[in-house]
Protein backbone atom coordinates (compact mmCIF):
# COMPACT_ATOMS: atom_id res chain seq x y z
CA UNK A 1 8.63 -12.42 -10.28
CA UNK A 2 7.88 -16.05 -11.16
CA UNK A 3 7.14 -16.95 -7.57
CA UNK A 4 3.90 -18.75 -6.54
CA UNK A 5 1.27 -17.40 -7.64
CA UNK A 6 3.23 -14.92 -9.03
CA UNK A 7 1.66 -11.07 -8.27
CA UNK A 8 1.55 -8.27 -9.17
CA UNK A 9 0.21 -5.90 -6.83
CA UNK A 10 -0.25 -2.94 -9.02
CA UNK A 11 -2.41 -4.71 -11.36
CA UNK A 12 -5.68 -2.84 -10.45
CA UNK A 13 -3.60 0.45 -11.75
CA UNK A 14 -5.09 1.72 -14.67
CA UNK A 15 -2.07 2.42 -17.62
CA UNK A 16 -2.11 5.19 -20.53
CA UNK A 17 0.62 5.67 -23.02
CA UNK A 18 1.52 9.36 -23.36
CA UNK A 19 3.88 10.68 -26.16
CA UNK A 20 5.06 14.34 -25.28
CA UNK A 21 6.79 16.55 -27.19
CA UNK A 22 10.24 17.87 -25.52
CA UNK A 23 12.52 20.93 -26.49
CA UNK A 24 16.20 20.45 -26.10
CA UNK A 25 18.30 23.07 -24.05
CA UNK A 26 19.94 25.45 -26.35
CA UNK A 27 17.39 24.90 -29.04
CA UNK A 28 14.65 26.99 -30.14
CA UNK A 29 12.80 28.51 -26.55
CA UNK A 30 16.92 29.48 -25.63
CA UNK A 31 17.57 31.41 -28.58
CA UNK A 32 14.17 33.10 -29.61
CA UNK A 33 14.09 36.62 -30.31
CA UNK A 34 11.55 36.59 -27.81
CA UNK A 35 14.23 36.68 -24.84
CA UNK A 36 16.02 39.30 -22.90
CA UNK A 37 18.84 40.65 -24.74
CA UNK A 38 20.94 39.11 -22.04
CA UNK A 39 19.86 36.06 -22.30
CA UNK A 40 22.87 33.65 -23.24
CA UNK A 41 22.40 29.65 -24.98
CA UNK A 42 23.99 27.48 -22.01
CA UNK A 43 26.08 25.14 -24.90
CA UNK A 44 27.92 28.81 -26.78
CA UNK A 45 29.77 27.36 -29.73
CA UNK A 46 32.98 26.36 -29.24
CA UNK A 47 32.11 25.36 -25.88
CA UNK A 48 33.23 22.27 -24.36
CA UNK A 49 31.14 20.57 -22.09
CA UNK A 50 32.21 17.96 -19.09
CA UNK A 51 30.98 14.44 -20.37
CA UNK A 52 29.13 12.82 -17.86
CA UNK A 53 30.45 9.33 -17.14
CA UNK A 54 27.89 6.11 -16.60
CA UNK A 55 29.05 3.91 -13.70
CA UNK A 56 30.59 0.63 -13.98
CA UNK A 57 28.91 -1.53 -11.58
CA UNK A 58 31.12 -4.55 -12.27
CA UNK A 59 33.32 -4.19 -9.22
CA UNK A 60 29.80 -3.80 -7.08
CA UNK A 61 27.98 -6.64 -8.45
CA UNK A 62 31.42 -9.48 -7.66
CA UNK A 63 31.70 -8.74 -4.45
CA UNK A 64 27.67 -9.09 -3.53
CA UNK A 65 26.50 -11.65 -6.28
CA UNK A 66 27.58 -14.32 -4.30
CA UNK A 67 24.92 -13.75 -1.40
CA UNK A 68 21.99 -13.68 -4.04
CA UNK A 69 20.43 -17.04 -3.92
CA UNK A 70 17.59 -18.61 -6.83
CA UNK A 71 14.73 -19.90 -4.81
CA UNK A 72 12.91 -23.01 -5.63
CA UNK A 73 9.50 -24.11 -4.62
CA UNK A 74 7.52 -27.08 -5.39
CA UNK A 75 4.05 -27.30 -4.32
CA UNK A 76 0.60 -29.17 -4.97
CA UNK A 77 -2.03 -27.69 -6.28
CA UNK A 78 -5.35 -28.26 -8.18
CA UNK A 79 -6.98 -27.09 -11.90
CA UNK A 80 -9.15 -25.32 -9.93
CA UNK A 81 -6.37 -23.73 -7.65
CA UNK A 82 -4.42 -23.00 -10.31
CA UNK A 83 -7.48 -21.47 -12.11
CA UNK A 84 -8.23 -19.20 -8.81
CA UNK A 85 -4.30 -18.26 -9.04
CA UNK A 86 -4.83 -17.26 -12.61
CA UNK A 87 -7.84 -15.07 -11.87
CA UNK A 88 -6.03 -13.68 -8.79
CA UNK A 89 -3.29 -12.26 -11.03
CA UNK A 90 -4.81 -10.82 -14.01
CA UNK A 91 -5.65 -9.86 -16.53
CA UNK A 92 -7.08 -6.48 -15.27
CA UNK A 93 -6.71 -3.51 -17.40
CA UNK A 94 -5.45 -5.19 -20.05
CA UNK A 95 -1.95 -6.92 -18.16
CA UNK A 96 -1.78 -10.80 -18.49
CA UNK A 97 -2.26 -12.99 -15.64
CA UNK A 98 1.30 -13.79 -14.08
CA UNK A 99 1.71 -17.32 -13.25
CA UNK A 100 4.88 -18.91 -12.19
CA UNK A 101 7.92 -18.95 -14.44
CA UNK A 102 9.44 -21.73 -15.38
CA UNK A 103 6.07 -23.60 -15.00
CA UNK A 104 6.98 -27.01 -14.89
CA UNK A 105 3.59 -29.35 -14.87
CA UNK A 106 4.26 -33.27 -13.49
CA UNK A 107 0.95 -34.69 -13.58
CA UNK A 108 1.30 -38.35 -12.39
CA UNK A 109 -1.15 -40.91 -14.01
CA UNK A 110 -4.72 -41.10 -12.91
CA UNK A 111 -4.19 -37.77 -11.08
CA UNK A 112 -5.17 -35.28 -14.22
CA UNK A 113 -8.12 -33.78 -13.05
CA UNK A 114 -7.14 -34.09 -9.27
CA UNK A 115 -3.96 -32.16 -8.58
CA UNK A 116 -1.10 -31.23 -10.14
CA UNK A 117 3.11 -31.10 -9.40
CA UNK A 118 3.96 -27.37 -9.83
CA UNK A 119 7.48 -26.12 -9.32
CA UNK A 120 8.16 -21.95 -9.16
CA UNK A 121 11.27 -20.21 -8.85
CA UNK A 122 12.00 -17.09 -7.74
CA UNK A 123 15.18 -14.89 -6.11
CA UNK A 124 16.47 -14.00 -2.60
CA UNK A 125 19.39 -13.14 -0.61
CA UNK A 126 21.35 -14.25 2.60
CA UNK A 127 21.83 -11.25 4.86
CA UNK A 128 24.55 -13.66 7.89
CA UNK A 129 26.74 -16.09 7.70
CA UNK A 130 24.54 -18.55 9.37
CA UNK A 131 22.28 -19.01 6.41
CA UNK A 132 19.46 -16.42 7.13
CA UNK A 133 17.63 -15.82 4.05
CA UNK A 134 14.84 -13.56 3.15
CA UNK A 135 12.66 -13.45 0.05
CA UNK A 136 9.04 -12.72 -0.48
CA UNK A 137 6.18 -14.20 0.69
CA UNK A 138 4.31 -14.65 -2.65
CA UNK A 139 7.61 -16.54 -3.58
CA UNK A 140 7.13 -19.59 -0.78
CA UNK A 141 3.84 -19.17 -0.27
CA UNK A 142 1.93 -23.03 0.11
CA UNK A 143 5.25 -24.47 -0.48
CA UNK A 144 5.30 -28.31 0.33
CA UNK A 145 9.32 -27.86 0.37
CA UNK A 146 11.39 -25.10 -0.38
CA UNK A 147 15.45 -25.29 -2.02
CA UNK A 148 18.24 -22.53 -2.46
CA UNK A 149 20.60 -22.55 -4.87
CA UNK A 150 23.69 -20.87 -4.40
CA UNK A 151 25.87 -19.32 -6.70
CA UNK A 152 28.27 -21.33 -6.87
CA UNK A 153 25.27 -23.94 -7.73
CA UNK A 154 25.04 -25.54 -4.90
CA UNK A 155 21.74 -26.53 -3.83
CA UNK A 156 20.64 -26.58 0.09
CA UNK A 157 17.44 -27.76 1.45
CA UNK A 158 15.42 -24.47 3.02
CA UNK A 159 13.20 -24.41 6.27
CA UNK A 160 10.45 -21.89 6.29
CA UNK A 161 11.21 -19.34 9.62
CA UNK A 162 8.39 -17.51 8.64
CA UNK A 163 5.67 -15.05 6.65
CA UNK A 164 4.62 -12.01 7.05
CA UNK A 165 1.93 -11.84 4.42
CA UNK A 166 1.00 -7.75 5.04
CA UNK A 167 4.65 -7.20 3.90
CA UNK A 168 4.95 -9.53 1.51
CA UNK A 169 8.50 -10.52 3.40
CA UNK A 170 9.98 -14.35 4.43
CA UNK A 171 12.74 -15.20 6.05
CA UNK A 172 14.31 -19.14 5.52
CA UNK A 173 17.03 -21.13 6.91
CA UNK A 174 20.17 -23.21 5.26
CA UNK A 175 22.78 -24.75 6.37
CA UNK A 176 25.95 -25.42 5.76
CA UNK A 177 29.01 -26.84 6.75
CA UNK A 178 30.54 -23.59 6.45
CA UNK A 179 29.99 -19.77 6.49
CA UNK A 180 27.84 -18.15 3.77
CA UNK A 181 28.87 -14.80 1.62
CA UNK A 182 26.21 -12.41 3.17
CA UNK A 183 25.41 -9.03 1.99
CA UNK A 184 24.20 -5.94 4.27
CA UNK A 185 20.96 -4.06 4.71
CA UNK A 186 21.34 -0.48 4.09
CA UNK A 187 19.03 2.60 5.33
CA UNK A 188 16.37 2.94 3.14
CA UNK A 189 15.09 6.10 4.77
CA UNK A 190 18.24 8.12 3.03
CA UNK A 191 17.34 6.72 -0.76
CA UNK A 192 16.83 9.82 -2.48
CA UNK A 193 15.23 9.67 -6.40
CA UNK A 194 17.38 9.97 -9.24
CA UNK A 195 20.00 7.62 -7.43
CA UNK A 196 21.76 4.68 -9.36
CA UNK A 197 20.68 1.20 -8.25
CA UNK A 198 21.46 -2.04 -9.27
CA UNK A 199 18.89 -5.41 -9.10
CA UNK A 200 20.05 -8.85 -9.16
CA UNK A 201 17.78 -11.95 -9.15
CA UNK A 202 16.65 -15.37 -11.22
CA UNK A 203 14.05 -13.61 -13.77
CA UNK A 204 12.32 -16.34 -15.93
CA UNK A 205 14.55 -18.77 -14.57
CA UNK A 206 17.79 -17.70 -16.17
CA UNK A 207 19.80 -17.28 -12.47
CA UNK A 208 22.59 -14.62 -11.52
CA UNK A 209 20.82 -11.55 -13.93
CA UNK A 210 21.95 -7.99 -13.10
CA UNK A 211 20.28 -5.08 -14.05
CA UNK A 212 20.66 -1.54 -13.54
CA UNK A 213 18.91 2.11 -13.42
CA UNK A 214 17.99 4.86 -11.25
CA UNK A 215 15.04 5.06 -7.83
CA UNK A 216 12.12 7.17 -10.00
CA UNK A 217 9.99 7.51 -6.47
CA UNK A 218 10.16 6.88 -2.47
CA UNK A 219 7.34 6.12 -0.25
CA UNK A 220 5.15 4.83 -3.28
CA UNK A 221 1.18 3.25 -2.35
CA UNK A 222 0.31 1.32 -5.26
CA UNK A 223 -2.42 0.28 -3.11
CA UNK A 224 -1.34 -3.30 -1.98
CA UNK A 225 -2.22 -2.56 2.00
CA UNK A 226 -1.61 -0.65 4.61
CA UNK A 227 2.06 -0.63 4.80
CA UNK A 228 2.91 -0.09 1.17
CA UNK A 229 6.02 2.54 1.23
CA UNK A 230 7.64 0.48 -1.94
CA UNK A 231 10.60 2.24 -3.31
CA UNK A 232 10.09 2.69 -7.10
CA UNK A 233 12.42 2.08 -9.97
CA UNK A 234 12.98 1.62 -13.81
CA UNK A 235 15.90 -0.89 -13.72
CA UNK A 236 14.57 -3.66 -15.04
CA UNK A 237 13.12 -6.14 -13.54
CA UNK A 238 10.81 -9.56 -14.57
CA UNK A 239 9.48 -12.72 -13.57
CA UNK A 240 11.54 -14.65 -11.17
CA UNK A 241 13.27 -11.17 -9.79
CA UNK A 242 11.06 -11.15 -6.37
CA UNK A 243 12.70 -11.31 -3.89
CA UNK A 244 16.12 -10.18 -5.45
CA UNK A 245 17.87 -7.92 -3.62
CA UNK A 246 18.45 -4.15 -5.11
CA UNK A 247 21.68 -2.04 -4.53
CA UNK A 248 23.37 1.27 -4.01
CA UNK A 249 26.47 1.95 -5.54
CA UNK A 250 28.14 1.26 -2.34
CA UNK A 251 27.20 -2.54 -1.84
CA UNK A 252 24.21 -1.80 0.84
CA UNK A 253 20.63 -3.30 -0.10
CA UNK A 254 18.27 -0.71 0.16
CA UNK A 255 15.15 -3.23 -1.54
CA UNK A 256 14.06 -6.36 -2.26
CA UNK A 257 12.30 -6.50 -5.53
CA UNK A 258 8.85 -7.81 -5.30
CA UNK A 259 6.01 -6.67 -7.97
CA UNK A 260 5.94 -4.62 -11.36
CA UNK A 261 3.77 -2.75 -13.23
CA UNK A 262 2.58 -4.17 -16.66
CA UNK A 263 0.53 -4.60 -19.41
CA UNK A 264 2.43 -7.58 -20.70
CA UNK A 265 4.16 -9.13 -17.84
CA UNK A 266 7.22 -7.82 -18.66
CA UNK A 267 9.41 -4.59 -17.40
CA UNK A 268 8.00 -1.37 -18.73
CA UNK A 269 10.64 0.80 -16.40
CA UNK A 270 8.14 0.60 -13.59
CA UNK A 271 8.82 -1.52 -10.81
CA UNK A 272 8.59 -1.54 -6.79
CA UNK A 273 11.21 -2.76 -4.15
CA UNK A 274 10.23 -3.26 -0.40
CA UNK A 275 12.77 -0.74 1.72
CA UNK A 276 14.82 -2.06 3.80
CA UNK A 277 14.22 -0.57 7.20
CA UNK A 278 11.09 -2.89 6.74
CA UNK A 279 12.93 -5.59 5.81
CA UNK A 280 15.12 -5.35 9.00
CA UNK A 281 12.61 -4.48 11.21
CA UNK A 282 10.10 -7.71 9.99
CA UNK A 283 13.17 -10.33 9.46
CA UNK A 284 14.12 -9.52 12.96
CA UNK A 285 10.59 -9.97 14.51
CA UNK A 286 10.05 -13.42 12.31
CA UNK A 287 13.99 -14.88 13.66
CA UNK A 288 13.36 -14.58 16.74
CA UNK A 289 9.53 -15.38 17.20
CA UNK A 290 8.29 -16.88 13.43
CA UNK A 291 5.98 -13.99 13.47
CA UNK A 292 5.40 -10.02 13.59
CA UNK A 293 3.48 -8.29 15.87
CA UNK A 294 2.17 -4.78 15.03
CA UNK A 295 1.37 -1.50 17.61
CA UNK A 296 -2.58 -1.15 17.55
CA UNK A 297 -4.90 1.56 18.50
CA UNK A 298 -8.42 0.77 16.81
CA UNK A 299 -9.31 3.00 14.57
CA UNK A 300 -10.53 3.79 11.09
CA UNK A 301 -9.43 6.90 9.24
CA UNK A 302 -9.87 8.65 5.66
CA UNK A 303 -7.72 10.98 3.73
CA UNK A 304 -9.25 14.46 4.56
CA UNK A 305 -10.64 15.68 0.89
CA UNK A 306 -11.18 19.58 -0.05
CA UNK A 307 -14.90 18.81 1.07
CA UNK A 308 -14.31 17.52 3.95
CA UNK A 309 -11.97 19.67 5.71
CA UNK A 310 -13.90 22.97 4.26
CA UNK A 311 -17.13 21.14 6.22
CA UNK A 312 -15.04 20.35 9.43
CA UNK A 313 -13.26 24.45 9.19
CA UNK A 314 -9.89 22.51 8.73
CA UNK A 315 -7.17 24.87 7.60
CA UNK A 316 -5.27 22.10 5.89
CA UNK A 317 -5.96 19.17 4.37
CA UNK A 318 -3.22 16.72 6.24
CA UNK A 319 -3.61 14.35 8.89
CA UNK A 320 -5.36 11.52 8.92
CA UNK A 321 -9.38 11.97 9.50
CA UNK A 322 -11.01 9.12 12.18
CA UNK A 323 -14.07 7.80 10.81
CA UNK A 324 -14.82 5.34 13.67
CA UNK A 325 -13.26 4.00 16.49
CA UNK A 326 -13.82 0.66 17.47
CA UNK A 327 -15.37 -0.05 21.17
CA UNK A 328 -13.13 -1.32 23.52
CA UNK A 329 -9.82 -0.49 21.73
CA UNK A 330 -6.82 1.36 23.54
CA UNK A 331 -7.81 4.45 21.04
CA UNK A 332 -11.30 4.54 22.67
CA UNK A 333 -10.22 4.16 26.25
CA UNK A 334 -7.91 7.15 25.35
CA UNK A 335 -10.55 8.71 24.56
CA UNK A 336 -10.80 9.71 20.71
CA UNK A 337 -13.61 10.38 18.35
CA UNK A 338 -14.77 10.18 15.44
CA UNK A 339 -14.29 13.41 13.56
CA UNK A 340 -10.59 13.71 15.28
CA UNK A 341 -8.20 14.03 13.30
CA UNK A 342 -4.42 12.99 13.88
CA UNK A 343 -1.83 15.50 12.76
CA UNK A 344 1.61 13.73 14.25
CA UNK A 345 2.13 9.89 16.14
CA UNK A 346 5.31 10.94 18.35
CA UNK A 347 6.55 13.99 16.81
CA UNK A 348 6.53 12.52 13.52
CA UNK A 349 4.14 14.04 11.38
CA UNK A 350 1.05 12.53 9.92
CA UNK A 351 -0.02 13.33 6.25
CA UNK A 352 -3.05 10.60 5.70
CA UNK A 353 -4.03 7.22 7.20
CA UNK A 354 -1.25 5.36 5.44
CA UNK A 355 1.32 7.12 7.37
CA UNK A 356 -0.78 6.68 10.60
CA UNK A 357 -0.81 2.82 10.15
CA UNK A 358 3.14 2.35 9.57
CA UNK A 359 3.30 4.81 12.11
CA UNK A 360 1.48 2.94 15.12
CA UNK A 361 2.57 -0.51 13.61
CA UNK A 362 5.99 0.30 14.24
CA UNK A 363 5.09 1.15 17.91
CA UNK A 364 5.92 -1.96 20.44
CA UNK A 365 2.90 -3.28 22.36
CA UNK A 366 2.29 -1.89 25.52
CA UNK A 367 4.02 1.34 25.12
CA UNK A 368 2.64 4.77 24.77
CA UNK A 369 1.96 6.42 21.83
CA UNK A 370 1.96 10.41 21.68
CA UNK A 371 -0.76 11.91 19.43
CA UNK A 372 -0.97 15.10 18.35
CA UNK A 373 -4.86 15.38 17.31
CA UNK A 374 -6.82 18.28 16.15
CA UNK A 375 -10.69 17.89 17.75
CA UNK A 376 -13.19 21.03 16.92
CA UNK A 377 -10.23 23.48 15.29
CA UNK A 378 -7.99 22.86 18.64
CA UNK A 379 -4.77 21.19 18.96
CA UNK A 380 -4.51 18.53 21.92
CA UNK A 381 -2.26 16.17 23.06
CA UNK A 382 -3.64 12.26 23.35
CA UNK A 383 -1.42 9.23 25.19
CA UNK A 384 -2.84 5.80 23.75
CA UNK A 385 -1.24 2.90 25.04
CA UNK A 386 -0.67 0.84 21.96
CA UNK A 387 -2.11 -2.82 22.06
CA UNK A 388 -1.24 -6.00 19.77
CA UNK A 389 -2.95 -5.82 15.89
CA UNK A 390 -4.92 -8.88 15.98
CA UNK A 391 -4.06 -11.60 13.04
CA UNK A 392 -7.23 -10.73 11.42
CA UNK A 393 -8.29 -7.07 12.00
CA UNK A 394 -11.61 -6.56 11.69
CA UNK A 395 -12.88 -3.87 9.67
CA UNK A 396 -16.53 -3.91 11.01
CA UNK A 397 -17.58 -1.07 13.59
CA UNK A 398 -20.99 -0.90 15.71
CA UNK A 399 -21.65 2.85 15.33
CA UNK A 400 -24.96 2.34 12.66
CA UNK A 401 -27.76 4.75 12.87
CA UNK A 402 -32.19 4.82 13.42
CA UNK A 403 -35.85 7.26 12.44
CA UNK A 404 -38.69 10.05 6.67
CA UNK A 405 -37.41 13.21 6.34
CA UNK A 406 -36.70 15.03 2.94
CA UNK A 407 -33.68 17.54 3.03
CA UNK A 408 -33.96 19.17 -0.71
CA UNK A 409 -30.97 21.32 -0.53
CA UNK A 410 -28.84 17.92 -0.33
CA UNK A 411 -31.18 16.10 -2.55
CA UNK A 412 -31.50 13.62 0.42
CA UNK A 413 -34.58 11.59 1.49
CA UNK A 414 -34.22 10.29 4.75
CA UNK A 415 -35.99 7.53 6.90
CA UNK A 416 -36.17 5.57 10.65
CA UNK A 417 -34.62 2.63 10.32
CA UNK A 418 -37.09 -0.10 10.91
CA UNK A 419 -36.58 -3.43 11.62
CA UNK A 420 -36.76 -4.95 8.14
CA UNK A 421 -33.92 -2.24 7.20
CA UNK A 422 -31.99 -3.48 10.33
CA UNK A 423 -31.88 -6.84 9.23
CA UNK A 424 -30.91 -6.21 5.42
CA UNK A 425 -28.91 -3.58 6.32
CA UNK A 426 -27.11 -5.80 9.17
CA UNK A 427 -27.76 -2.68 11.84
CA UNK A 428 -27.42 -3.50 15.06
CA UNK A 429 -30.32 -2.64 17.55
CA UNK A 430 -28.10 -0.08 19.91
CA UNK A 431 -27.11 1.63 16.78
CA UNK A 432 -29.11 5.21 15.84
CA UNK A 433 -29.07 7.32 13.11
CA UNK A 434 -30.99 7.97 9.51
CA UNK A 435 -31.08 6.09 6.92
CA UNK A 436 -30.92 7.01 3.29
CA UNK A 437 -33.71 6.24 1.52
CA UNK A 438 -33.65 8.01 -1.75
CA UNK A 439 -30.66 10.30 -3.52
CA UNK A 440 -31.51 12.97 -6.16
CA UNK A 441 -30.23 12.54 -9.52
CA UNK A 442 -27.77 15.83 -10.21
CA UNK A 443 -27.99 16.87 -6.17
CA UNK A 444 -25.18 17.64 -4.11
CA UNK A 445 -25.72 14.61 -2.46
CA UNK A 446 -25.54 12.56 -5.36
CA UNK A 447 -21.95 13.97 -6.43
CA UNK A 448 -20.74 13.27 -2.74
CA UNK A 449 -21.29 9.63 -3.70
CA UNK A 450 -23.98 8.64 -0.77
CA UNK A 451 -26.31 6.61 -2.06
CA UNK A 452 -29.47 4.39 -1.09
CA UNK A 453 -28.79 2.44 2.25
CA UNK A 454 -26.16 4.39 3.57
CA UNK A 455 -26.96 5.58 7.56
CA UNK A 456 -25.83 9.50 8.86
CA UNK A 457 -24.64 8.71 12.13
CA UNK A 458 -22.99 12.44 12.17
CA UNK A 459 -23.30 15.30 11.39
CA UNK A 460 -19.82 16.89 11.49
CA UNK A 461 -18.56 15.83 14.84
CA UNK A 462 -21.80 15.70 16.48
CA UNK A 463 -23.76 12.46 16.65
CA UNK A 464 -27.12 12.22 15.11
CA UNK A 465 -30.30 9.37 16.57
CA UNK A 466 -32.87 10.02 13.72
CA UNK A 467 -34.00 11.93 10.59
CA UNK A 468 -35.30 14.79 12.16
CA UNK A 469 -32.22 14.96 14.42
CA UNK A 470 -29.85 14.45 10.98
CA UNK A 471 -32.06 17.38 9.33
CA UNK A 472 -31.81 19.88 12.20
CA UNK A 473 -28.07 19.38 12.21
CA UNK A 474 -27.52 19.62 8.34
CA UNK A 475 -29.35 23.22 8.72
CA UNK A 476 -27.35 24.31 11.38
CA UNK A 477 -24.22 22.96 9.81
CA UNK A 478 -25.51 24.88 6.72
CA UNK A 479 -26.76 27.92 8.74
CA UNK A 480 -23.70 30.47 8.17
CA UNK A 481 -21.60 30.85 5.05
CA UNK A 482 -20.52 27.27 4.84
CA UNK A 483 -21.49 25.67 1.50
CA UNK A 484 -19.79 22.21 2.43
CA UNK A 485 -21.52 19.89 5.25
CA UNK A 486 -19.50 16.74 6.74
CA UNK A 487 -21.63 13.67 7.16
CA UNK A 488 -20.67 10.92 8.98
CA UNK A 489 -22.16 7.49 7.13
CA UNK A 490 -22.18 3.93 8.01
CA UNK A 491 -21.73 1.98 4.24
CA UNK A 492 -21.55 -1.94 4.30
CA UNK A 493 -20.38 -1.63 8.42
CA UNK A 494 -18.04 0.71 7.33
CA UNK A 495 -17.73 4.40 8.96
CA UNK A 496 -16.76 6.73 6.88
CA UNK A 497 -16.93 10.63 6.81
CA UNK A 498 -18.58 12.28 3.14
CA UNK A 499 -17.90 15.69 2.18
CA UNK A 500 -21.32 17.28 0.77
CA UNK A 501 -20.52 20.39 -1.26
CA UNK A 502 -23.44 22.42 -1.60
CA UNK A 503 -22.06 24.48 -4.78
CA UNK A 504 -21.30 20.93 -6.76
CA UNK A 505 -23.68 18.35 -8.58
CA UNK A 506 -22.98 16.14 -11.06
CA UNK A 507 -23.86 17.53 -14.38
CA UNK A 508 -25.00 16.03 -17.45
């Protein structure tokens, strides 16, 4: 992972190291006295058990180590660029920061404290003949010129296709005078955990490194965006690996290796590969246009809590909650609300917002997208025609609130929202609702994690224009046996639905 600047997306995870104490089959738990008389050691003495054999991935790796490629990239770039890199990366809870590896500084004379000449390596592999060849972003990223080396040595000049920075996936170009080894993309969608894989790339500059080991997870958020479904693995992988391609036994690429998770810099066993049904589906999109464009609907949504879906009577907790839709947007011309919540995009079923987002990205512009969405305990069907995710979505939403009450079963004090808390608040004028004005220590309130300056919009599904309006809706929502009320809260122009459980405060 020694690309430019090198990342490591998992960084912000926090790490603990946990010894536990194991007990071998056969040993003590098997043969207590404790067990049923009929109870039988699995390893009898005398017994002679089926060795398991390892695999021998030599075959595997010379056929497909020809197509892996070292990437080199030489860019421009300032102390205080390189500083910014630096902080970018690390350290955060306790892992160094991860700059490029090898490092190699040219600082021509009179130029010190201007800019520096900073050359980065990193891996990728070519996936046709024609010299196609796809690495990470992070690896070419503000490249002034970009080189592939082949395996054989050879070194080729690269053109940048293009980036798709929310996948962390580039494609380049070579060429040659005559056809390229290539290797295959497999189906990442049939990796199963406890599979053997292998991963080949440049770490710290060394070229042509193989490593092997098994997938640990599938589908794994380490919280890098909104498309994270990074397969995850223990073979071992370093600086200068992203972009390397990882293997099944049978020869198919099932990853590219992109980020790790460490407190040193180096492997611990945990490390995450892009899949690659994304890697097909983004290479193809940036071949044949130099970008990717992404199915969008226009909406926010939340993971739906304990809390929350006791407050909204949801029977189960899946699906991805909408905390605002955004005016204008083909999910508001459709016609859904805040409070909906989307159980399937499809057929395919929807377990929280991250599966909602690949989901609908993967949905082609202009075509219809089939929601199943649960509004007020009943299932409905909801056709969205899916529009084009703009380059830079905007998170910002104009539901905000306006009008002091004091609702002391919440530990809530609520107030109008004037025009001095409109303008530091940033609240437009058309918005209404109540604003927060004070929080009890130890209330429930307080252990929902509202706070000073937030505006209730909602109340459950229903939308609230003022404080006495928010009050006579908490005590209705609160009326019956329901100890959990759903408020709908506008936090730094974000919407965002808060579970209040009337049977919790924070203690101590």
């Amino acid at each position: 992972m020694n690309a430019q600047p090198q990342r490591h997306p998992a960084r912000r995870a926090a790490l603990a190291a946990v010894l536990l104490a194991g007990t071998s089959l056969g040993g003590y738990a098997l043969g207590h006295n404790a067990w049923a008389d009929d109870a039988a050691p699995v390893n009898p003495p005398g017994a002679q058990l089926q060795p398991h054999t390892l695999p021998d991935f030599s075959n595997l790796v010379s056929q497909v180590k020809p197509a892996v490629v070292s990437i080199t990239t030489k860019f421009r770039a300032t102390p205080a660029a390189l500083e910014e890199q630096d902080e970018d990366a690390g350290p955060q809870h306790g892992q160094m920061p991860q700059l490029p590896f090898p490092f190699n500084q040219m600082i021509p004379h009179g130029q010190q404290e201007q800019e520096r000449a900073v050359e980065a390596r990193g891996s990728g592999f070519i996936v046709d003949a024609n010299g196609t060849v796809v690495t990470n972003n992070h690896v070419v990223k503000n490249a002034r010129s970009v080189s592939v080396t082949l395996d054989d040595g050879t070194v080729l000049p690269a053109k940048v296709v293009g980036t798709d920075p929310r996948t962390d996936i580039a494609v380049l170009k070579v060429e040659s005078p005559k056809p390229l080894p290539f290797i295959t993309l497999g189906n990442s969608r049939d990796v199963k955990p406890g599979e053997w894989v292998v991963a080949m790339g440049n770490p710290f500059g060394l070229g042509g490194t193989v490593t092997a080991g098994i997938v640990s997870a599938v589908s794994r958020d380490i919280g890098e965006g909104p498309y994270d479904q990074f397969i995850q693995i223990d073979a071992p992988i370093n600086q200068g690996n992203s972009g390397g391609p990882l293997f099944t036994q049978d020869g198919k690429v099932i990853g590219m290796n992109t980020a790790i998770l460490s407190p040193s810099g180096g492997s611990i066993g945990i490390g995450f590969a892009i899949p690659s049904d994304m890697i097909r589906t983004v290479t193809a999109q940036l071949e044949h246009g130099g970008k990717v464009t992404r199915g969008y609907v226009g909406v926010e949504a939340q993971s739906i809590t304990p809390t929350t879906a006791q407050a909204l009577h949801l029977k189960q907790n899946g699906g991805a909650l909408l905390a605002g839709v955004q005016p204008d947007s083909p999910a508001a011309e459709a016609g859904l609300q805040p409070g909906d919540v989307i159980q399937a995009v499809n057929g395919t079923k929807i377990a929280d917002p991250r599966d909602l987002a690949v989901n609908v990205a993967g949905i082609q512009p202009g075509q219809d997208a089939h929601l199943t969405v649960l509004r007020d305990g009943q299932s409905q069907d909801v056709t969205v025609k899916v529009g084009t995710l703009p380059n830079e979505q905007t998170a910002s939403n104009d539901n905000h609130g306006s009008s002091g009450e004091h609702h002391g079963r919440l530990g809530l004090s609520l107030a109008p929202l004037s025009p001095d808390a409109r303008s530091q608040l940033d609240v437009p004028d058309s918005v209404k609702g109540a604003l927060v004005q004070g929080v009890q220590p130890g209330s429930p309130a307080e252990a929902a994690g509202l706070q000073p300056g937030d505006v209730i919009v909602g109340v459950g599904t229903h939308a609230v224009s003022s404080p006495g309006e928010a009050v006579k809706a908490m005590r209705s929502a609160m009326g019956g046996s329901d100890h959990a009320v759903a408020l709908r809260v506008i936090r730094n122009g974000q919407p965002v639905f808060v579970g209040v459980n009337l049977d919790q405060a924070n203690q101590g």
